[in-house]
Structures are given as structure tokens and as C-alpha cells.
C-alpha atoms as a PDB file:
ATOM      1  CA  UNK A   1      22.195  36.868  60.698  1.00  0.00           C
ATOM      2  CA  UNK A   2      24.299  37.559  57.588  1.00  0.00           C
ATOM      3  CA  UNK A   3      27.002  36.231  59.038  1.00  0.00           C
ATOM      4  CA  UNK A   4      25.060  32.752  58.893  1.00  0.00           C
ATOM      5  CA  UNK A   5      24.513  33.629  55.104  1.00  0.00           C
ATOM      6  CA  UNK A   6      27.624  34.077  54.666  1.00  0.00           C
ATOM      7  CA  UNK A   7      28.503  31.317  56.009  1.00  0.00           C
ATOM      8  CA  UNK A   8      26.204  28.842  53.975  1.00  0.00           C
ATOM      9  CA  UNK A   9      27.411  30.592  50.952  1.00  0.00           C
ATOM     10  CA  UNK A  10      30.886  30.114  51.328  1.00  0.00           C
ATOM     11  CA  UNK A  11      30.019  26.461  52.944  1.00  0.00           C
ATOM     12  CA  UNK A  12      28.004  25.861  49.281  1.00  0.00           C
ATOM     13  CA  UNK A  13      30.410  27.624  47.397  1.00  0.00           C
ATOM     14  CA  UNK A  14      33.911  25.018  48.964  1.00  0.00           C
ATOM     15  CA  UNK A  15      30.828  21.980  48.552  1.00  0.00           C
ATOM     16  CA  UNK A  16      30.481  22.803  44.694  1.00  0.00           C
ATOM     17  CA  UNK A  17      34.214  23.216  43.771  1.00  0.00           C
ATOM     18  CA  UNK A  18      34.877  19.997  45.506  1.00  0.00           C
ATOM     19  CA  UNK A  19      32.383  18.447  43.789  1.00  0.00           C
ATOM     20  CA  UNK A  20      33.578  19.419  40.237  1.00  0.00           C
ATOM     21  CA  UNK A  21      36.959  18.296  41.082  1.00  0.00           C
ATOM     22  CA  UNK A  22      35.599  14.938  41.354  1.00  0.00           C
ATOM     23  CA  UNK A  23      35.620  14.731  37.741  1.00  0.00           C
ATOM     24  CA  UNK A  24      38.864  15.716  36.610  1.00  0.00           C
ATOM     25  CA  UNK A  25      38.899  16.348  32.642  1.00  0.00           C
ATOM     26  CA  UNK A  26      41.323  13.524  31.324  1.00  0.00           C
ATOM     27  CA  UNK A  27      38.599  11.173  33.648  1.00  0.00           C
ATOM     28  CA  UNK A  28      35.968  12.356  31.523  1.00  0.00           C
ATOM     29  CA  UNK A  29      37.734  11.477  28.051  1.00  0.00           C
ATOM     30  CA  UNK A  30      37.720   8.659  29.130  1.00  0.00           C
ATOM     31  CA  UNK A  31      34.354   8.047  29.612  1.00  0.00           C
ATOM     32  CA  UNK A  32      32.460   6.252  26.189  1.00  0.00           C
ATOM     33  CA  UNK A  33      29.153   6.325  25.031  1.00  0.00           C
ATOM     34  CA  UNK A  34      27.201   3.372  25.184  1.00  0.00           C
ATOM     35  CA  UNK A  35      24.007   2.568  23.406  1.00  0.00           C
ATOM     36  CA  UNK A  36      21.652   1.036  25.544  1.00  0.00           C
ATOM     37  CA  UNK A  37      19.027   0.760  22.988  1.00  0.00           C
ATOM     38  CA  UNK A  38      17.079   0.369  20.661  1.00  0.00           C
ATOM     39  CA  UNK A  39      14.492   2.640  20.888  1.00  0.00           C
ATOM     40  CA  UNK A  40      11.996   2.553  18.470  1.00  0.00           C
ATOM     41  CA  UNK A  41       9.040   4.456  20.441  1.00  0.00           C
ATOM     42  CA  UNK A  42       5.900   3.401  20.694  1.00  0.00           C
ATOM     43  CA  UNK A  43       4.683  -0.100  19.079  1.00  0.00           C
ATOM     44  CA  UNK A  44       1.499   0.758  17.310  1.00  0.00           C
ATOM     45  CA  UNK A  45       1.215  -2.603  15.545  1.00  0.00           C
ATOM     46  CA  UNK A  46       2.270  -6.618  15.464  1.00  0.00           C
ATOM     47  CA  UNK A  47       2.582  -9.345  12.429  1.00  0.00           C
ATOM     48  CA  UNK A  48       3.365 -12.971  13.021  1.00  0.00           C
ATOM     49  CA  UNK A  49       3.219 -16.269  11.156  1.00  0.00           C
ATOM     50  CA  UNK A  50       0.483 -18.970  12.046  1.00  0.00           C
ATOM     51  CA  UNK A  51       2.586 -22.069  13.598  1.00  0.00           C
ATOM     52  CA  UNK A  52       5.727 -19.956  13.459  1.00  0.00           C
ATOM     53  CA  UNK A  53       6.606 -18.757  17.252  1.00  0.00           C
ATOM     54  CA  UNK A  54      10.394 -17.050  16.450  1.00  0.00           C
ATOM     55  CA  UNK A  55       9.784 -14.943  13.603  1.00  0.00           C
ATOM     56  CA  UNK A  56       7.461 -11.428  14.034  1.00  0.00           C
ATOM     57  CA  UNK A  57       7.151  -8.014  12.823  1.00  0.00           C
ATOM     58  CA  UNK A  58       6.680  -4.858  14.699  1.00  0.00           C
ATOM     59  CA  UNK A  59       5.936  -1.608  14.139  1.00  0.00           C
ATOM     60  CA  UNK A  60       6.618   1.292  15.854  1.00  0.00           C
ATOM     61  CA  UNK A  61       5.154   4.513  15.562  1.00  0.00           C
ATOM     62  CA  UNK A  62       8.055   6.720  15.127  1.00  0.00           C
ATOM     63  CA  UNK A  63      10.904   3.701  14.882  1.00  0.00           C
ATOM     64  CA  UNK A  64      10.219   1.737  11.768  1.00  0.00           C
ATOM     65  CA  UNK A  65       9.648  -1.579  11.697  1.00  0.00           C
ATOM     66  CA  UNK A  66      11.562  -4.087  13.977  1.00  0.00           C
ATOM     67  CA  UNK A  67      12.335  -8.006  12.872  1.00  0.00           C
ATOM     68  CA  UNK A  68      12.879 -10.782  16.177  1.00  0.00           C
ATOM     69  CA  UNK A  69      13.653 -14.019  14.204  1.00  0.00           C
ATOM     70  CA  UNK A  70      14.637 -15.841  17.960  1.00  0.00           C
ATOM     71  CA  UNK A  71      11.140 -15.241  19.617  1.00  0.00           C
ATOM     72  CA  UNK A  72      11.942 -11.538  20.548  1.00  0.00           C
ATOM     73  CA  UNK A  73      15.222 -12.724  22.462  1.00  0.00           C
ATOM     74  CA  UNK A  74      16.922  -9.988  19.559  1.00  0.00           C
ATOM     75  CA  UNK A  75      15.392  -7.321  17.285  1.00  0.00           C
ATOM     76  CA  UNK A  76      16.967  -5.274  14.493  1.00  0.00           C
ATOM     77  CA  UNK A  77      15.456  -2.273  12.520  1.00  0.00           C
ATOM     78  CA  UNK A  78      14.627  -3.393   8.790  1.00  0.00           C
ATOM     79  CA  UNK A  79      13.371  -0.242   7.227  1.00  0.00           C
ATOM     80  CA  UNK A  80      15.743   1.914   8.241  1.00  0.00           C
ATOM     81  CA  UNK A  81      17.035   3.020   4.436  1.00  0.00           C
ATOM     82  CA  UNK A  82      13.403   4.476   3.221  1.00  0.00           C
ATOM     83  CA  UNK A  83      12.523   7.622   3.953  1.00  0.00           C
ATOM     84  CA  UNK A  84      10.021   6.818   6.670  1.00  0.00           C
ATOM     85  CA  UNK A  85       9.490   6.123  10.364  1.00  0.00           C
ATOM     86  CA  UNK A  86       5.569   5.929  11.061  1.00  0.00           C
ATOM     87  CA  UNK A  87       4.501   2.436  10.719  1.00  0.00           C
ATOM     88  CA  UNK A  88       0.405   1.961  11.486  1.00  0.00           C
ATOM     89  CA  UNK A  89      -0.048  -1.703  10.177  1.00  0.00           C
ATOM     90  CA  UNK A  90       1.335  -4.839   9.389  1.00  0.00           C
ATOM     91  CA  UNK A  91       0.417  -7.759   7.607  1.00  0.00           C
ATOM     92  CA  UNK A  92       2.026 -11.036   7.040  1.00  0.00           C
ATOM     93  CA  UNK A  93       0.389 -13.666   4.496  1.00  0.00           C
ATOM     94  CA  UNK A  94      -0.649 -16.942   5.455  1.00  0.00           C
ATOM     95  CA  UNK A  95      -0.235 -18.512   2.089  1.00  0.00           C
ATOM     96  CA  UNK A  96       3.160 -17.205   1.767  1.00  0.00           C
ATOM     97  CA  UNK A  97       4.666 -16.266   4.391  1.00  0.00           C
ATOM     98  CA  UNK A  98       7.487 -14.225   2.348  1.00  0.00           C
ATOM     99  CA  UNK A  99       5.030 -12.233   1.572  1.00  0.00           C
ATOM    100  CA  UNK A 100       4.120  -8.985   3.998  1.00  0.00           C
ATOM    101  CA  UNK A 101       2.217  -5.583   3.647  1.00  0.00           C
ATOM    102  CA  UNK A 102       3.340  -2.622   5.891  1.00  0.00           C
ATOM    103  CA  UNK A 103       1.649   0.704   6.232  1.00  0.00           C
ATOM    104  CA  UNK A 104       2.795   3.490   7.301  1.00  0.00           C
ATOM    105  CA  UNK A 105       1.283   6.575   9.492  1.00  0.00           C
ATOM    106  CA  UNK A 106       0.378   5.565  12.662  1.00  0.00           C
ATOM    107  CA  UNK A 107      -3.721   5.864  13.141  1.00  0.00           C
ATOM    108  CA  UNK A 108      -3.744   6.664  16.982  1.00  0.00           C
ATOM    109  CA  UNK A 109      -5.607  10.094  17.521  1.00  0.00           C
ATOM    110  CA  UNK A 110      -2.494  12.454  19.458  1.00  0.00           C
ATOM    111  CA  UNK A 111      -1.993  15.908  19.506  1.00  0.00           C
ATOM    112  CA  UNK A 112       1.011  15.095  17.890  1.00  0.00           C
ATOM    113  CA  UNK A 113       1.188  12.303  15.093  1.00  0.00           C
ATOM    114  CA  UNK A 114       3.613  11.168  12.131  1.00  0.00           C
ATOM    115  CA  UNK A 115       2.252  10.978   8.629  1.00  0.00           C
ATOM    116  CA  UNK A 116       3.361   8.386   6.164  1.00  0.00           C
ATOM    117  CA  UNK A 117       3.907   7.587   2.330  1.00  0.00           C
ATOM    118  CA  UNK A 118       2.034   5.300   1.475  1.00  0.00           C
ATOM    119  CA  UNK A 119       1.818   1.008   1.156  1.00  0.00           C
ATOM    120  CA  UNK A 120       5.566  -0.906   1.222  1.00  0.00           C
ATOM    121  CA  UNK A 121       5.941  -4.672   0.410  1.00  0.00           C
ATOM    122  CA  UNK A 122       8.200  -7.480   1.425  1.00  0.00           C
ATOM    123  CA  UNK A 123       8.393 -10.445  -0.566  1.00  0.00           C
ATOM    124  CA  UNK A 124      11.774 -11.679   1.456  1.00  0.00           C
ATOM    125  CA  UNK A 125      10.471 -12.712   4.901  1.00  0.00           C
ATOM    126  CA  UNK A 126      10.291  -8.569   6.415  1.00  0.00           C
ATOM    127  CA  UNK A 127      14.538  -7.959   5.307  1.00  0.00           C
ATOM    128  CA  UNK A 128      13.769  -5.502   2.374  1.00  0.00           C
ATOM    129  CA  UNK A 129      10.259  -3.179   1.371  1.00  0.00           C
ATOM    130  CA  UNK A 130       9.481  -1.599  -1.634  1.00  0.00           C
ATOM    131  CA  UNK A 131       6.955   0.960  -1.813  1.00  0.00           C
ATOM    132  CA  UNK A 132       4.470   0.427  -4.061  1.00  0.00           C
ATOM    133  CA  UNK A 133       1.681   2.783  -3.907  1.00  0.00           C
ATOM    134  CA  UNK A 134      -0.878   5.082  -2.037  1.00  0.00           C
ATOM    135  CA  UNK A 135       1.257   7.662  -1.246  1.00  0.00           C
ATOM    136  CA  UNK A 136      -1.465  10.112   0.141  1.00  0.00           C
ATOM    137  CA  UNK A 137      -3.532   7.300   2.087  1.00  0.00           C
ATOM    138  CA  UNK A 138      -1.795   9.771   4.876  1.00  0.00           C
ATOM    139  CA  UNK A 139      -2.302   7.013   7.925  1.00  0.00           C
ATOM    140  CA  UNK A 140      -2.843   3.204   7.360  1.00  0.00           C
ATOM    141  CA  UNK A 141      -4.778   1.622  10.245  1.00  0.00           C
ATOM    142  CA  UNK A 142      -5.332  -1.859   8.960  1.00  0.00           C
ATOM    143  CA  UNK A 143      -4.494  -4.331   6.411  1.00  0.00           C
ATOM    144  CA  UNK A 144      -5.765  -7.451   5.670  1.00  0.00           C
ATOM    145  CA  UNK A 145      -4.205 -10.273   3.740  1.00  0.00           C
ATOM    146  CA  UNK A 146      -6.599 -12.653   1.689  1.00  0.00           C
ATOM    147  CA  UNK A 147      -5.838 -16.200   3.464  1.00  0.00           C
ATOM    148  CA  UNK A 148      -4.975 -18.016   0.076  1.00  0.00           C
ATOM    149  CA  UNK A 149      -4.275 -15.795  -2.006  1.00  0.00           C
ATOM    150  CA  UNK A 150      -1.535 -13.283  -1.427  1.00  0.00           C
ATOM    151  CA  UNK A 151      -2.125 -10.754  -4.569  1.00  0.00           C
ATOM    152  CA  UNK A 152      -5.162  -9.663  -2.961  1.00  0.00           C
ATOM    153  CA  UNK A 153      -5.052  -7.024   0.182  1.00  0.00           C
ATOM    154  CA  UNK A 154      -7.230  -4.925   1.524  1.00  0.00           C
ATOM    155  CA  UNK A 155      -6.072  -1.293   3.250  1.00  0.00           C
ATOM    156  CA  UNK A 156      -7.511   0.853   5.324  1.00  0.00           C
ATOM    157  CA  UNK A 157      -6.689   4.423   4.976  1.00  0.00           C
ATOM    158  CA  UNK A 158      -7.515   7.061   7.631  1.00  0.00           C
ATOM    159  CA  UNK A 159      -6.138  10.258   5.485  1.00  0.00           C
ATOM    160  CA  UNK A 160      -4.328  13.441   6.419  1.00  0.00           C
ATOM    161  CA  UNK A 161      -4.629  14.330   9.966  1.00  0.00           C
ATOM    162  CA  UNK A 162      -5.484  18.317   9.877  1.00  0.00           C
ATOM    163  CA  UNK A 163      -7.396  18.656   6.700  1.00  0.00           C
ATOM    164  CA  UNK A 164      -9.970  16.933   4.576  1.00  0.00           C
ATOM    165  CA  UNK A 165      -9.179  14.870   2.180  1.00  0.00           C
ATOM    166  CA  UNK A 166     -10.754  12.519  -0.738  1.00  0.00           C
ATOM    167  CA  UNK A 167      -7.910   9.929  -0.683  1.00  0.00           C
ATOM    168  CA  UNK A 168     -10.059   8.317   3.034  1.00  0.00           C
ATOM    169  CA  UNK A 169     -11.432   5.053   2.600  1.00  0.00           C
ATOM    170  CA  UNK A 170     -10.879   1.229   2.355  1.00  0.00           C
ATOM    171  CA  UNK A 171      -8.882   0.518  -0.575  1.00  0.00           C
ATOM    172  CA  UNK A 172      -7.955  -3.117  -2.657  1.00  0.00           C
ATOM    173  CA  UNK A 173      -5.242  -4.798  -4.857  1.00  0.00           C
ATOM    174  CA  UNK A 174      -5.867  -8.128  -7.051  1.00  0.00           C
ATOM    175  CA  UNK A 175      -2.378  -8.082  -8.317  1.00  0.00           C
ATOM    176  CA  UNK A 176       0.156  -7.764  -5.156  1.00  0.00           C
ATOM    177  CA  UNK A 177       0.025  -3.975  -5.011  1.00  0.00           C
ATOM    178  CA  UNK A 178       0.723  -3.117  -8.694  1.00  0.00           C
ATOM    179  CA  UNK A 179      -2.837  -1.092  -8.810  1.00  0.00           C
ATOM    180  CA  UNK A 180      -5.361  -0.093  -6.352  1.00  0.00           C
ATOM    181  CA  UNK A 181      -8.797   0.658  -5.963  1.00  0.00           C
ATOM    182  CA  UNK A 182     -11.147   2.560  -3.318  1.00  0.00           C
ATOM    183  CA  UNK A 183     -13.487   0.110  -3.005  1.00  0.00           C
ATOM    184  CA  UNK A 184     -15.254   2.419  -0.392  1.00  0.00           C
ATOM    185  CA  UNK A 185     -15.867   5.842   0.514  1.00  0.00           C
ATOM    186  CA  UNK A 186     -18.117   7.921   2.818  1.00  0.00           C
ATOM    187  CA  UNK A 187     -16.319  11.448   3.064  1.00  0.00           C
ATOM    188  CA  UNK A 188     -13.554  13.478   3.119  1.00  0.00           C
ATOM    189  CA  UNK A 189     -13.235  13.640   6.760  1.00  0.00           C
ATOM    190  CA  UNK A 190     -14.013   9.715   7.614  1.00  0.00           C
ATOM    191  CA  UNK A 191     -11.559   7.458   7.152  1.00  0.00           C
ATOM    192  CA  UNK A 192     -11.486   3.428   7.731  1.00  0.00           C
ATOM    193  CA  UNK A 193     -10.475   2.879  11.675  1.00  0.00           C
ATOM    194  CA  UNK A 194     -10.435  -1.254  11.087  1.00  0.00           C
ATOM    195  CA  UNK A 195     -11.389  -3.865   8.526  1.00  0.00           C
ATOM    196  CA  UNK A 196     -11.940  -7.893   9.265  1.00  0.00           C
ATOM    197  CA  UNK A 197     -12.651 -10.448   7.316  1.00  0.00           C
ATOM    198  CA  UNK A 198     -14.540 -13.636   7.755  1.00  0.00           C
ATOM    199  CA  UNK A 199     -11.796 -16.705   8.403  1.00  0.00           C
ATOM    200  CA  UNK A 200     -14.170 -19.332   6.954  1.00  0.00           C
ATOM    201  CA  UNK A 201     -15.398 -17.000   3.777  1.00  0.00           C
ATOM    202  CA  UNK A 202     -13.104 -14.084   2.883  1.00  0.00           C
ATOM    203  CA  UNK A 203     -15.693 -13.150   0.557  1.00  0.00           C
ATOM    204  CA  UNK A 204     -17.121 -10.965   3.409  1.00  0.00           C
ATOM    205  CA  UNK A 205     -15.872  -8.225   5.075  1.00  0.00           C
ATOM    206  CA  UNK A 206     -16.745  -5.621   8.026  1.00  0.00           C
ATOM    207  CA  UNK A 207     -15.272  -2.087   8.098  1.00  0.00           C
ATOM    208  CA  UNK A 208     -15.236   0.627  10.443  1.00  0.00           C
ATOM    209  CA  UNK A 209     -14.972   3.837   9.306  1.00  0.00           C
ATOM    210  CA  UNK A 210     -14.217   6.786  11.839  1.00  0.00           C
ATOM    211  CA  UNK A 211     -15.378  10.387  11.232  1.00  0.00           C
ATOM    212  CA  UNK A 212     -12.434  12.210  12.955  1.00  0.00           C
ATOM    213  CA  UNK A 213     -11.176  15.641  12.792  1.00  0.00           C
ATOM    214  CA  UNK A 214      -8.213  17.079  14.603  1.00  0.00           C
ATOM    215  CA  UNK A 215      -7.127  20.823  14.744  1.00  0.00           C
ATOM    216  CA  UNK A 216      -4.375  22.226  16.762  1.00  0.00           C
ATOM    217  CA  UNK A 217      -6.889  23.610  19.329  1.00  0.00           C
ATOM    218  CA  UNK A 218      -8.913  20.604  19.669  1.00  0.00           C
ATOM    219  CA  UNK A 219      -9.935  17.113  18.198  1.00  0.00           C
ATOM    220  CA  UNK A 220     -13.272  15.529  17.290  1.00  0.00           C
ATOM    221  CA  UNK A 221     -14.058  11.969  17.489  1.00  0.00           C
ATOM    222  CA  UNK A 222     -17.041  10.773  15.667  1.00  0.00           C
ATOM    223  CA  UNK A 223     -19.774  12.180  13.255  1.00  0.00           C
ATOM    224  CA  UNK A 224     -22.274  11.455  10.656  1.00  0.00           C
ATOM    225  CA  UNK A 225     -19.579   9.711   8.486  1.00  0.00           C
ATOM    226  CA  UNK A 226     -18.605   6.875  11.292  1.00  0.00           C
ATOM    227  CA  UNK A 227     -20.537   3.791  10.895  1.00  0.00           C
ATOM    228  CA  UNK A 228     -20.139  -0.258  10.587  1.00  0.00           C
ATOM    229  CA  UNK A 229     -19.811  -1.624   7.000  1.00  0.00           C
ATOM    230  CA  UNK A 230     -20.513  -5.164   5.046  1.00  0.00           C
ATOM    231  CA  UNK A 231     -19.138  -6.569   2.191  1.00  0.00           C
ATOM    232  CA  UNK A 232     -20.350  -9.833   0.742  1.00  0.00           C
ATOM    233  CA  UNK A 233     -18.493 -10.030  -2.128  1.00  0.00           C
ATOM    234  CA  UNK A 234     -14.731  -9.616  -1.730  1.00  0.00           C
ATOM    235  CA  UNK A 235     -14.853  -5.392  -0.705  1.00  0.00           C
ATOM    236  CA  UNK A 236     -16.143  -4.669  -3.911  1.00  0.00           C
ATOM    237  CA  UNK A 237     -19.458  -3.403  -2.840  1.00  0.00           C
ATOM    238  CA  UNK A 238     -20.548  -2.341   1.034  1.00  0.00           C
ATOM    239  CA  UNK A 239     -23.572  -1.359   2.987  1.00  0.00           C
ATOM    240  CA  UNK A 240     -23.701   0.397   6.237  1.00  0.00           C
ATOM    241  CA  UNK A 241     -25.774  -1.151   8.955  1.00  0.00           C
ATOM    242  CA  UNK A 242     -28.173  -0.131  10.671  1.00  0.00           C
ATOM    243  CA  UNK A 243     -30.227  -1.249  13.566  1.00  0.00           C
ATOM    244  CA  UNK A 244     -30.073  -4.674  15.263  1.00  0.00           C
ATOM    245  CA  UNK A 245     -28.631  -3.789  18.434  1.00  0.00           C
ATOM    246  CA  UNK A 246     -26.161  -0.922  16.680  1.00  0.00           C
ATOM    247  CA  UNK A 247     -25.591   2.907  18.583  1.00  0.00           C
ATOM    248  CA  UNK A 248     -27.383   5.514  16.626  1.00  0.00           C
ATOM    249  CA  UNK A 249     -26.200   9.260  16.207  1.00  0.00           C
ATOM    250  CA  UNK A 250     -22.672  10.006  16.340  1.00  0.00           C
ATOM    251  CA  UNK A 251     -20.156   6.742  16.694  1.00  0.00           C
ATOM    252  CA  UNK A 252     -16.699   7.391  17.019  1.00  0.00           C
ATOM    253  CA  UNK A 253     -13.654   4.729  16.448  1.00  0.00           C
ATOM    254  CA  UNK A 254     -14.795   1.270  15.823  1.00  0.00           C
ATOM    255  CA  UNK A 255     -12.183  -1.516  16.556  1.00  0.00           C
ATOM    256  CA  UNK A 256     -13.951  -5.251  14.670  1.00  0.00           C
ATOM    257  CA  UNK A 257     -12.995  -8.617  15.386  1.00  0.00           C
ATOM    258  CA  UNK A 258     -13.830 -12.193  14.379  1.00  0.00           C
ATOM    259  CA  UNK A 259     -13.213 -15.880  14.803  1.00  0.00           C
ATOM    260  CA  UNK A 260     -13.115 -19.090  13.103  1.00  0.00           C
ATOM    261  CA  UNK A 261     -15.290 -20.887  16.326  1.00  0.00           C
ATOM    262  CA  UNK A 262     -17.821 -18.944  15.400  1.00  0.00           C
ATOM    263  CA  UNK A 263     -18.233 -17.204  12.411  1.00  0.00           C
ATOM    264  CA  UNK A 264     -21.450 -16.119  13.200  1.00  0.00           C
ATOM    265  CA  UNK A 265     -20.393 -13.497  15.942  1.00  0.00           C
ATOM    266  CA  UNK A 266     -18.952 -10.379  15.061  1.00  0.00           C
ATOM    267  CA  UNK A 267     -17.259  -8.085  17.749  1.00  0.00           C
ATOM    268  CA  UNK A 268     -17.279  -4.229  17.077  1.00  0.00           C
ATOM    269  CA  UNK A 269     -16.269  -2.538  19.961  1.00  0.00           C
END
């Protein structure tokens, strides 16, 4: 019986130091490293330009954001040089399509999740971003471009991730970014989950804003503070709703859509 051991072992032993001399040392320098990349992790959000099928915008949410100007054939990184990584939404106008919005702190609920630093624009096609403001929105989940008019965005902030904050809410620009306003807020712990506006009257607007708390222990979806919200006159002025067909008690994340066929029908999901 230990014979047999011993003979395995030694058999194991004469196996292993054959193997390594497979790989003599002057084979290995000479071995390269290759990059079979990129990696930008996971894609958390998606731009494009109406009529334009090359040229899109991606954004990853630990990667940056990602330019394909041959249909997706290629990519290459075009954020790289700020001092960010978490990109949560994208925006390209349709009046000018130099013109883009990028947010940054990805707004999927994870045990583990990247915070940003605010709002950058592009007003070169996507190649270079300047920040220019809302450094503590934390996590931007949407942002919406008025159709004809460029200097007006809307931004939805979700906030911090572990702690409440005042800085939640929708927010707006008239002048391309230079100022903003919080043109809606329930709470420090509910922050806007998605906005849409209407594509025959941007004058109104749905939001949903998500009630969401996450801990290290455990996360919490939904409250008092979630809830479906109106605007009829540009986001300057909402109104929950209530009723008609809408959950009551607790809601959690609300995703909205909406389209020109039918302007009547809005989809909240």
C-alpha cells in the first residue's frame, strides 16, 4: 500500500518537472502581451443621431464613454482624460447634433456601484466633455434633450447611494448647462429613476421618481417618496398622479416611455 503512494508521488512528482520544462525561460521572454480589448464593463446607457446609422455613444458603467463613428465596426474611449469612469446617461440633441449631455454615476441598484461628478458636455460631435455642473447629483439616470432647442435639458438625479441627501430630484438648464435648477423634489431619499417627454409637445413631461435606500447589509426598493409625475409646462411645475389605473402603496423603480404615433399613451412600467 505505501509502496503504491509512493509510487504516484514520485510518478506526479517526474509528471510536474517535465511539465515545467516545457517552458524553458528564454521561451517565455519571448512571449508579448497582447491586448485583446477594450473592455469597458458593463453598458448602462446608448445615444444616437435620428437618420444617422454610423455615429453613437455609449456608456459604460465603469469604462467611460465609447464613440463607433463606422456603425460599431470600431470604438475608441473619449473620456478617458477626466477624472471619471461611471457614465449613467447620455443624450445627443436632435437640433444639433454636436451637441451631447453625459451623466455620470451609473443608476442600476448593485451591492456595489460607482458614483459620479456631476453633468459633462460635448459640443464637438462626443470627441471632448467639459464638466459643467451638478457635482453632487451623485448618479444621473436620465437626460432629456429639448427637440429644438439644445440650451434646454432636463436631468434626472438619483443622489448618493448610502446616505440621504437633498441634492435628489429632476433638475433643468435654459442656457446649455451654465446654471441649473431643481425643478422637482420629493425627499432626501427619492431620487428621479426616468423622465420623458412628449415628442409632439415638449411642454409636458412625466417623471419617475424612485424611493430607494441601500445599506451594506441590505437594499430597499420603493417607499412613500416613489410615484409618477406631470409637467405641463416645460418641468417647471409637477403633480403626482394618482388613481386612474395607477398601483397604490409602495412603488418602486418606474421606467416611462412615449411615442410620436400616439401621443396619447404613456407607458410606465
Amino acid at each position: 500500500m505505501h509502496i503504491r503512494h509512493l509510487f504516484t508521488f514520485v510518478f506526479l512528482f517526474v509528471a510536474a518537472a517535465t511539465f515545467a520544462q516545457v517552458l524553458k525561460k528564454e521561451e517565455v521572454d519571448q512571449l508579448k502581451f497582447r491586448h485583446i480589448g477594450p473592455v469597458g464593463n458593463r453598458v448602462t446607457c446608448a445615444a444616437a443621431i435620428p437618420g444617422n446609422h454610423l455615429v453613437y455613444l455609449a456608456g459604460a458603467a465603469s469604462g467611460g464613454i465609447w464613440k463607433t463613428s463606422d456603425g460599431g465596426l470600431s470604438w475608441r474611449p473619449v473620456l478617458d482624460d477626466k477624472n471619471v469612469h461611471s457614465i449613467g446617461a447620455l443624450a445627443i440633441s436632435v437640433a444639433d447634433p454636436q451637441v451631447a449631455f453625459a451623466g455620470t454615476g451609473e443608476s442600476s441598484i448593485r451591492s456595489n456601484i460607482s458614483i459620479g461628478n456631476g453633468v459633462y458636455k460635448s459640443t464637438d460631435g462626443g470627441e471632448t466633455w467639459q464638466l459643467v455642473g451638478l457635482e453632487n447629483a451623485g448618479r444621473v439616470s436620465r437626460i432629456i434633450i429639448h427637440p429644438t432647442n439644445p440650451d434646454v435639458v432636463w436631468v434626472g438625479a438619483l443622489g448618493h447611494a448610502y446616505a440621504p441627501q437633498k441634492e435628489r430630484g429632476l433638475y433643468k438648464t435654459v442656457d446649455g448647462g451654465k446654471t441649473w435648477k431643481q425643478v422637482l423634489y420629493v425627499d432626501d431619499n427619492t431620487g428621479v429613476s426616468d423622465i420623458v417627454v412628449d415628442p409632439t409637445n415638449p411642454r409636458i413631461l412625466f417623471a419617475g421618481m424612485w424611493q430607494l435606500s441601500l445599506k451594506p447589509w441590505n437594499r430597499t426598493s420603493g417607499g412613500p417618496g416613489s410615484g409618477l409625475y406631470m409637467s405641463k409646462d416645460g418641468g417647471e411645475t409637477w403633480t403626482k398622479l394618482k388613481g386612474n389605473g395607477l398601483p397604490e402603496g409602495a412603488v418602486g423603480k418606474i421606467a416611462l416611455s412615449m411615442t410620436a404615433a400616439d401621443p396619447n399613451r404613456v407607458y410606465a412600467l
